[in-house]
Protein backbone atom coordinates (compact mmCIF):
# COMPACT_ATOMS: atom_id res chain seq x y z
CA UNK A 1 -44.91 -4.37 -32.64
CA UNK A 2 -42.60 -3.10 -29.79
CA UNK A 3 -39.01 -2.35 -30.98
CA UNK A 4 -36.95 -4.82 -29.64
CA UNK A 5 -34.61 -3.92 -27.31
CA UNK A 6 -30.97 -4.79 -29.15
CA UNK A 7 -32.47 -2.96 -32.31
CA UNK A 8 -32.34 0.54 -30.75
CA UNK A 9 -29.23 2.05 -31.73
CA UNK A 10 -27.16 5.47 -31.34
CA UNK A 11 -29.84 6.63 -34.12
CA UNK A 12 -32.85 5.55 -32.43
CA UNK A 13 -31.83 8.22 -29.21
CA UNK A 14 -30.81 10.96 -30.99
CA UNK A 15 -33.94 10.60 -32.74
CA UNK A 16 -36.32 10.65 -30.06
CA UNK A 17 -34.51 13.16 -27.79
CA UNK A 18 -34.15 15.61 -30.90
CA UNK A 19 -30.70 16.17 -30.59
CA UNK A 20 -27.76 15.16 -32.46
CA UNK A 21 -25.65 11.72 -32.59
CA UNK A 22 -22.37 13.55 -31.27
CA UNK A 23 -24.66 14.72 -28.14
CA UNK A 24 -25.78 11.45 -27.33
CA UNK A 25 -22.63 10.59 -27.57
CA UNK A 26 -21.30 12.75 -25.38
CA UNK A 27 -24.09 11.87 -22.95
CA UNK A 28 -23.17 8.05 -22.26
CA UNK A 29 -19.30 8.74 -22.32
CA UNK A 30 -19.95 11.27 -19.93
CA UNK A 31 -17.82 14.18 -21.27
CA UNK A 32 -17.45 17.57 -19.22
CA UNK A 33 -19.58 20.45 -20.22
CA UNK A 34 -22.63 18.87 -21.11
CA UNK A 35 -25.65 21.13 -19.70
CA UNK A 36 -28.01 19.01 -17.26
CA UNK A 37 -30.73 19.41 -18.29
CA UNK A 38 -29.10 17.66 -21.78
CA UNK A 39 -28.09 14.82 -20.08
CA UNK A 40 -31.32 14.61 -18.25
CA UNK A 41 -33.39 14.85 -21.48
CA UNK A 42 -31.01 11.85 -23.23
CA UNK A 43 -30.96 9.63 -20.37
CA UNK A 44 -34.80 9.87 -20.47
CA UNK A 45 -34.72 9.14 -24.04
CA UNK A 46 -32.48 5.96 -23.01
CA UNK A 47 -34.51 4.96 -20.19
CA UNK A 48 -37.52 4.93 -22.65
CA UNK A 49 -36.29 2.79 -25.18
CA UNK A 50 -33.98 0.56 -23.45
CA UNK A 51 -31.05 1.69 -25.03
CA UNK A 52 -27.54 -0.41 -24.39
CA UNK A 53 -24.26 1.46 -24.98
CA UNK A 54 -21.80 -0.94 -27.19
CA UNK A 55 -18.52 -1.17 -25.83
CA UNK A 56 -17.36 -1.89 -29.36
CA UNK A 57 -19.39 0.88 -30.91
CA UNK A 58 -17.29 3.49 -28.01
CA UNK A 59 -14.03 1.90 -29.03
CA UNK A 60 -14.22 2.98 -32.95
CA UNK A 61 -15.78 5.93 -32.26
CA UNK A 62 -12.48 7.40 -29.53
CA UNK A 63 -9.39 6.59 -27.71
CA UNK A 64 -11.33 4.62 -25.11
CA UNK A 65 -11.74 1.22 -24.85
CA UNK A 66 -13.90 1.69 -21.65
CA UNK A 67 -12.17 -1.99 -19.83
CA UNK A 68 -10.03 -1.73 -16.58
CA UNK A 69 -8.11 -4.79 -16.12
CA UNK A 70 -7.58 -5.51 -12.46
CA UNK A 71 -4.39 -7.71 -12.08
CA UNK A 72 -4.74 -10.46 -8.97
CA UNK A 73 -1.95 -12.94 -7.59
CA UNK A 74 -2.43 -16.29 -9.51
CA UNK A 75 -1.03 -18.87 -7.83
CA UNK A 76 -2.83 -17.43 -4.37
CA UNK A 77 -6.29 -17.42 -6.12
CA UNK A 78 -6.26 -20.39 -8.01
CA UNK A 79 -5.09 -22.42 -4.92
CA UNK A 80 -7.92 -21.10 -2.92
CA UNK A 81 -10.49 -21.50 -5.62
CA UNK A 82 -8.99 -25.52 -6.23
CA UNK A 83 -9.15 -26.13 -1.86
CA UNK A 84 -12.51 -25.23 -2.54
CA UNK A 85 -11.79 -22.37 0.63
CA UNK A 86 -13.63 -19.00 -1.54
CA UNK A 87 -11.61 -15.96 -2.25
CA UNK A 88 -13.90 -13.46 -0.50
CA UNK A 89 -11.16 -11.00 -1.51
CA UNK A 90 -11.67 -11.53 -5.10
CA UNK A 91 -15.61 -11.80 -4.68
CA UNK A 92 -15.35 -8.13 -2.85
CA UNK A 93 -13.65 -6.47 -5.78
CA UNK A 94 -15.53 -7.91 -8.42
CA UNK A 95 -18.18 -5.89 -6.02
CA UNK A 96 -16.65 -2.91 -5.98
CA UNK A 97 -15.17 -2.52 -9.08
CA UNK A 98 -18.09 -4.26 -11.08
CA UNK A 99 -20.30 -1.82 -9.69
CA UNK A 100 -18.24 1.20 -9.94
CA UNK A 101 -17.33 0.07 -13.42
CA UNK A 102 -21.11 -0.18 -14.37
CA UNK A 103 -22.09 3.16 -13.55
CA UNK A 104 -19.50 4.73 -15.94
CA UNK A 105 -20.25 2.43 -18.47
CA UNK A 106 -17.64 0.20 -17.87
CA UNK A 107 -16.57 -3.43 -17.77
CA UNK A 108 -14.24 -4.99 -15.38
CA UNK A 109 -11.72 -7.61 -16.36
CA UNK A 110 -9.82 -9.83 -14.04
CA UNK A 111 -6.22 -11.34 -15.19
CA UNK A 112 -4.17 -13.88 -13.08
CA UNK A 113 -0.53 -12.60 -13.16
CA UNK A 114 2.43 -14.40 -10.91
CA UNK A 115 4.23 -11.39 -9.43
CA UNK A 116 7.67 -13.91 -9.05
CA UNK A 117 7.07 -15.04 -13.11
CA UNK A 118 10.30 -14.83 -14.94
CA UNK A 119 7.81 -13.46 -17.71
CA UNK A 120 5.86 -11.25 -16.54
CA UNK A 121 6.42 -8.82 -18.42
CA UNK A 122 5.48 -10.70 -21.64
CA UNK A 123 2.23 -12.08 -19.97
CA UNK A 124 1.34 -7.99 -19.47
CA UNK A 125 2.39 -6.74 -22.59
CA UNK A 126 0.06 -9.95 -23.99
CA UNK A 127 -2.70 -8.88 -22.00
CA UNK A 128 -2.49 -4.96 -22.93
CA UNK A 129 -2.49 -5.86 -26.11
CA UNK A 130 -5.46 -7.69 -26.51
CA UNK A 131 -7.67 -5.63 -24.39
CA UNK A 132 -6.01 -2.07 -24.54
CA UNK A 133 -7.12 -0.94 -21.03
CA UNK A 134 -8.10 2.45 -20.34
CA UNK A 135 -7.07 1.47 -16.45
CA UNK A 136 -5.09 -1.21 -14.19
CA UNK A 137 -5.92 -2.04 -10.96
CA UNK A 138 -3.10 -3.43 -9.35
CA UNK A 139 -3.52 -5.69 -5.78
CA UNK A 140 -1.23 -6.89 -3.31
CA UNK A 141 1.28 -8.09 -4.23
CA UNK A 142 1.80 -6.64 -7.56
CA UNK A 143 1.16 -3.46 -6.52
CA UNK A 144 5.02 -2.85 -5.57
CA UNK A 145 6.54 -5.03 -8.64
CA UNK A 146 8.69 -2.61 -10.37
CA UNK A 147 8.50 -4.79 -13.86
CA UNK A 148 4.57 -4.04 -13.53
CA UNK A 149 4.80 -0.62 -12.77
CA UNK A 150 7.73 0.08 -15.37
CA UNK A 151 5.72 -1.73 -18.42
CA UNK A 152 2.51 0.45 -17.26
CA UNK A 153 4.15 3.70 -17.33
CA UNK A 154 5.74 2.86 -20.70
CA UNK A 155 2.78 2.26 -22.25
CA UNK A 156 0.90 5.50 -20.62
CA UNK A 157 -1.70 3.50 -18.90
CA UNK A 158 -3.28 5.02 -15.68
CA UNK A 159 -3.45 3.24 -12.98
CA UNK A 160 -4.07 2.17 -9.21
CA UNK A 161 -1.77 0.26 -6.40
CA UNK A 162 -3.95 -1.15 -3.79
CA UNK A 163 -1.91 -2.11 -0.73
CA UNK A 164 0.54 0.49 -1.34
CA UNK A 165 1.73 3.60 0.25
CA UNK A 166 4.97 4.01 -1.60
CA UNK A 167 5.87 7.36 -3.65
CA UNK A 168 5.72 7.00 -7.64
CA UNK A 169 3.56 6.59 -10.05
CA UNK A 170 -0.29 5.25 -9.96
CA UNK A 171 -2.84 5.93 -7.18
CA UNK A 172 -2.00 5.04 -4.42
CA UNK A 173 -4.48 3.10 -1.87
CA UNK A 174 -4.29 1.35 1.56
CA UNK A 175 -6.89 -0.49 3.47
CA UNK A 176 -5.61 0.86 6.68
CA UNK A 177 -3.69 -2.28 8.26
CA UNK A 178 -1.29 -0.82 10.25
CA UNK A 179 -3.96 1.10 12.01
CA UNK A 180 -6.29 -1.91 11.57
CA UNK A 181 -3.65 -4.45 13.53
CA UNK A 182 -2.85 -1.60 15.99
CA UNK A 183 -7.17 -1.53 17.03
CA UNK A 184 -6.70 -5.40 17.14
CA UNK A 185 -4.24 -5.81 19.70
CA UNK A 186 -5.08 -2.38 21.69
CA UNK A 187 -8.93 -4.26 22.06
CA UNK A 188 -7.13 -7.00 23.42
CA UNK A 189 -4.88 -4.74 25.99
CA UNK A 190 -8.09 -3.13 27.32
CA UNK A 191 -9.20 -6.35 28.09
CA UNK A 192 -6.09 -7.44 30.44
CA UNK A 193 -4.25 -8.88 28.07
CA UNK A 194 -0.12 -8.90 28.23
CA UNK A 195 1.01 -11.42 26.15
CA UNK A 196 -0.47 -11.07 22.72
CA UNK A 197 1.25 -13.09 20.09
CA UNK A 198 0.46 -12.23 16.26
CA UNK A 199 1.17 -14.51 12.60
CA UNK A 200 2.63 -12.74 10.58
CA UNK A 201 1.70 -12.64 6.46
CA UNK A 202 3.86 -13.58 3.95
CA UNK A 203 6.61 -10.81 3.70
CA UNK A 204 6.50 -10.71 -0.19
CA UNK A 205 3.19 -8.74 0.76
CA UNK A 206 4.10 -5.34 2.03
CA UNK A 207 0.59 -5.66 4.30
CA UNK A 208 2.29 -7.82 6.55
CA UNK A 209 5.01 -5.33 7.76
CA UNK A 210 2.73 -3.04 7.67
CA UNK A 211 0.48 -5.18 10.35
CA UNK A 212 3.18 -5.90 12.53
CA UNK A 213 4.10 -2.78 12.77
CA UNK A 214 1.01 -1.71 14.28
CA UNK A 215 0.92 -4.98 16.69
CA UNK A 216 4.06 -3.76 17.55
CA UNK A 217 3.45 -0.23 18.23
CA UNK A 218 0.26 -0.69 20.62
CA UNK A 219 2.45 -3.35 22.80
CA UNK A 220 5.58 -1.03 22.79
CA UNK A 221 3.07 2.19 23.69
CA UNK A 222 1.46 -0.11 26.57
CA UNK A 223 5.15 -1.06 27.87
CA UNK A 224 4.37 -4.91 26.71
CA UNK A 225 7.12 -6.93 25.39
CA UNK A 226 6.68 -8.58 22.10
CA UNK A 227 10.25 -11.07 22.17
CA UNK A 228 8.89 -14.40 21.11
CA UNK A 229 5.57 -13.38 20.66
CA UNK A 230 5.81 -12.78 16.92
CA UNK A 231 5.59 -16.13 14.35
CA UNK A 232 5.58 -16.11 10.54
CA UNK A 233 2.90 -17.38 8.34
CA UNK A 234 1.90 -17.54 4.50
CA UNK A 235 -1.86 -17.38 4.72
CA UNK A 236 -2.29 -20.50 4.48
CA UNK A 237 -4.49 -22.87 7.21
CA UNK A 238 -1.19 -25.23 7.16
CA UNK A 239 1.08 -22.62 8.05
CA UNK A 240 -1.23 -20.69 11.11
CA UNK A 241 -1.57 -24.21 12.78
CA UNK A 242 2.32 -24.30 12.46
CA UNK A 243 2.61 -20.99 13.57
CA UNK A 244 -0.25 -21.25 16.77
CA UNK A 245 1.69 -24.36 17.97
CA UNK A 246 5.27 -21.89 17.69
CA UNK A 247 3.66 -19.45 20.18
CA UNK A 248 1.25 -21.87 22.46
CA UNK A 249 4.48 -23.87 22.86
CA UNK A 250 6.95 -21.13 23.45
CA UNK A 251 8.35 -20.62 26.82
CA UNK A 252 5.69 -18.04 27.22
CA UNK A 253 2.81 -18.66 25.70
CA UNK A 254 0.25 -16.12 25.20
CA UNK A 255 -3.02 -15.28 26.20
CA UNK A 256 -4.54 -14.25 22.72
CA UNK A 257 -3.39 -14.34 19.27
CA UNK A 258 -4.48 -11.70 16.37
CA UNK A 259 -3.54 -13.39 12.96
CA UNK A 260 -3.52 -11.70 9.94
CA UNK A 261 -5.89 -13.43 7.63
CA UNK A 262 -9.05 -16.11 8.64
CA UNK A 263 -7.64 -18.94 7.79
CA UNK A 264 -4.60 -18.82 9.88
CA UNK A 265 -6.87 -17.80 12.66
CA UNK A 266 -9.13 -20.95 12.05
CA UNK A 267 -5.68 -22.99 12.48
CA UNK A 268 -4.69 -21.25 15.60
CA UNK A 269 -8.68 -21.77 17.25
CA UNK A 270 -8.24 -25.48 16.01
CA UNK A 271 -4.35 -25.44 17.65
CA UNK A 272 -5.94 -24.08 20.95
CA UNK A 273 -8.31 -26.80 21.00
CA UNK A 274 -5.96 -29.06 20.31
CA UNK A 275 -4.39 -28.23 23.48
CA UNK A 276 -7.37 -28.08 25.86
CA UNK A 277 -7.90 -24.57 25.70
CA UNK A 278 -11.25 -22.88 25.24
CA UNK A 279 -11.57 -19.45 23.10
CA UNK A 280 -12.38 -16.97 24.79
CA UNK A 281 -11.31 -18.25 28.62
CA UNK A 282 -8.56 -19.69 27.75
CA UNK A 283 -7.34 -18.03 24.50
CA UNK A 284 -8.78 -14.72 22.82
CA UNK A 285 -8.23 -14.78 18.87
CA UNK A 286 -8.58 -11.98 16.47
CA UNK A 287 -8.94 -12.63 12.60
CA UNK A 288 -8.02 -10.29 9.39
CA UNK A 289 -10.54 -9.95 6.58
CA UNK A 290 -13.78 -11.09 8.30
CA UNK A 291 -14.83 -13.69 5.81
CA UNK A 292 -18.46 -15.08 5.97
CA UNK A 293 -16.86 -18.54 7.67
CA UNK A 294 -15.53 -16.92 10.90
CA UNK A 295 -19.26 -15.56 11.83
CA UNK A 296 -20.43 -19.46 12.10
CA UNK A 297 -17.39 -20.90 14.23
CA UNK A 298 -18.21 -21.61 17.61
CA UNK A 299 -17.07 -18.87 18.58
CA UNK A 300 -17.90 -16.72 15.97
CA UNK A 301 -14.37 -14.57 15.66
CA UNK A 302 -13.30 -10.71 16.78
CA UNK A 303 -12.45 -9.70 13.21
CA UNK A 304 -10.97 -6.76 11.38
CA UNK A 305 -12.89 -5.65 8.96
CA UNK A 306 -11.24 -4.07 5.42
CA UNK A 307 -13.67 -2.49 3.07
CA UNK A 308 -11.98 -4.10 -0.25
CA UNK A 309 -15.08 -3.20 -2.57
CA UNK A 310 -14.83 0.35 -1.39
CA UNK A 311 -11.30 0.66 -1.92
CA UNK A 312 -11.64 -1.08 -5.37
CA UNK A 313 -14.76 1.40 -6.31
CA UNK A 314 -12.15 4.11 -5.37
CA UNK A 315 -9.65 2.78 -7.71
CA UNK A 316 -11.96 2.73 -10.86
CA UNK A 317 -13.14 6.22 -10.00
CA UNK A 318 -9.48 7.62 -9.80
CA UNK A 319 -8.50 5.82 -13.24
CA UNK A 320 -11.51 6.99 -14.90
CA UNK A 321 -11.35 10.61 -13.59
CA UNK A 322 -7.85 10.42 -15.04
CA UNK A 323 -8.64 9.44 -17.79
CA UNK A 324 -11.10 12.59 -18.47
CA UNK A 325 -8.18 14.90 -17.38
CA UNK A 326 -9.29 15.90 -14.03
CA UNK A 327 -6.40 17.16 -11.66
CA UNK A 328 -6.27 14.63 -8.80
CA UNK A 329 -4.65 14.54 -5.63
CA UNK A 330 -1.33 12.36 -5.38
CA UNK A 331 -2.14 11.67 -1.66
CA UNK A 332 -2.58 8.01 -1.04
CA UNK A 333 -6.07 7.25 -0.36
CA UNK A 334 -6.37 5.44 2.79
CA UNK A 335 -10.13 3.40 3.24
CA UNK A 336 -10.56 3.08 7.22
CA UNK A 337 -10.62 -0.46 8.85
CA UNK A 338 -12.83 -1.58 11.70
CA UNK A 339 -12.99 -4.01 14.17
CA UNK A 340 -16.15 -6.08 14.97
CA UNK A 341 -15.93 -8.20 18.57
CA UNK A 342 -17.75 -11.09 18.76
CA UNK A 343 -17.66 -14.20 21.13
CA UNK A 344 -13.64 -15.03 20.19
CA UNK A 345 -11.82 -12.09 23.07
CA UNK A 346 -12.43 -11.56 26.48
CA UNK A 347 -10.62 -10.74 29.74
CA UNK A 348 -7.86 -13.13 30.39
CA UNK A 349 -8.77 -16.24 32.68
């Protein structure tokens, strides 16, 4: 009868490849200075008999506890998973990082922390605890919370700041938004645009300066002016029709808007609608993030595209390469943005 599968143990491998348990071990933690041809001749002995390294099994037998714990803004996430809206945010780092993770012989945990919490702290310290991360992944906008940062270098716990471009410690890693707002409104410019209005993020996320900034540094290098062009928003679909009716109201109104996440650019194509104009001869819109929605409105949207599983596979490589003592660069890592046009910009009227 065929060995079943959960049987084979540690044993079983060592066994078969006729090498020691320490070797094998070696093998699936992936430790330097194991020959190649070793690892080849132990990963064929896994392959053969199906072999599944226990997490548990790695934890008593080192320092490892082979989990990174990425931490994501609660009361963001859970109100987009109760409007029933998707977080495609969270679904593209559970991509990246579940993937990344796997290949190292890791697991991925996600834990809903409010950055404003009067406890935070606790709520960390709770969750080290239980799970003793070898890694945290921090997102926006916890990536820039001293209290997080302080509790994480207490404890000695690598880690990685997505969204972040500030000196200190951690990896730091952007997804290029400056830049990425910047290639937004200069697409727009090249079209004939002059009055380009943008919504702003929430400011408690340090992505939003960092897109108007680059909004405002492609009108200021074109001569444009940007005075009452610029309206604030939360991320929200309530707050980007507020904001679209600001700036298609103003005194003067523009021509196209870039907003920095979909669903405020949903509100502003539903705001322009609202007012008898058509997108794109009326109104060009750019969105942020490029969720699957905005490729089946009519039109389908000009979007900036941020590669968040990439940048979160980046993250888990840095924290585990840390954690096996390589000497990293302290450079922030920056993963490049695009922008994809579709049927949402075109020359003004």
């Amino acid at each position: 009868m065929a060995r079943r599968k959960q049987s084979v143990t540690i044993k079983h491998v060592a066994a078969d490849a006729g090498v020691s348990m320490q070797t094998v071990s070696r093998v699936i933690n992936k430790e330097p200075n194991v020959r190649r041809k070793m690892i080849e001749r132990v990963q064929q002995s896994i392959d053969k008999l199906g072999y599944v390294p226990s997490i548990a099994a790695q934890r008593l037998a080192g320092t490892r506890s082979y989990l990174i714990l990425a931490l994501n803004d609660r009361e963001r996430t859970i109100e987009g998973w109760r409007a029933r809206e998707g977080s495609d945010w969270v679904d593209q780092m559970l991509l990246g990082g579940m993937l990344t993770c796997a290949q190292h012989g890791y697991r991925l945990i996600v834990e809903l922390i409010d950055t404003h919490s009067d406890h935070i702290e606790r709520e960390l310290l709770a969750a080290i605890a239980a799970l003793q991360p070898d890694g945290v992944i921090l997102t926006p906008p916890h990536s820039e919370n001293p209290a997080i940062v302080g509790v994480l270098v207490a404890h000695g716990i690598s880690f990685a700041r997505i969204g972040s471009l500030r000196a200190g410690p951690g990896f730091a890693l952007t997804l290029d938004d400056e830049r990425a707002a910047r290639l937004a409104t200069e697409h727009l410019i090249e079209l004939g645009h002059r009055r380009i209005g943008f919504i702003a993020g929430p400011p408690g996320y340090e992505v939003s300066g960092w897109r108007v900034a680059g909004w405002r540094a492609a009108m200021e290098a074109n001569g444009l002016a940007t005075d009452g062009l610029l309206a604030a928003g939360d991320f929200t679909y309530a707050s980007g029709k507020a904001a679209a009716v600001q700036l298609l109201d103003g005194a003067q109104a523009p021509t196209a808007i870039v907003a920095s996440n979909d669903q405020m650019a949903l509100a502003a194509l539903e705001a322009g609608r609202g007012r008898g104009l058509a997108v794109p001869r009326d109104l060009s819109l750019i969105s942020f993030d490029d969720t699957p929605i905005v490729r089946f409105t009519h039109p389908p949207l000009t979007a900036v595209v941020q590669r968040i599983a990439e940048v979160t596979s980046r993250a888990v490589e840095l924290i585990i390469a840390d954690r096996t003592g390589k000497d990293l660069s302290t450079e922030p890592v920056v993963v490049p943005a695009e922008l994809i046009i579709r049927g949402s910009t075109a020359a003004p009227a």
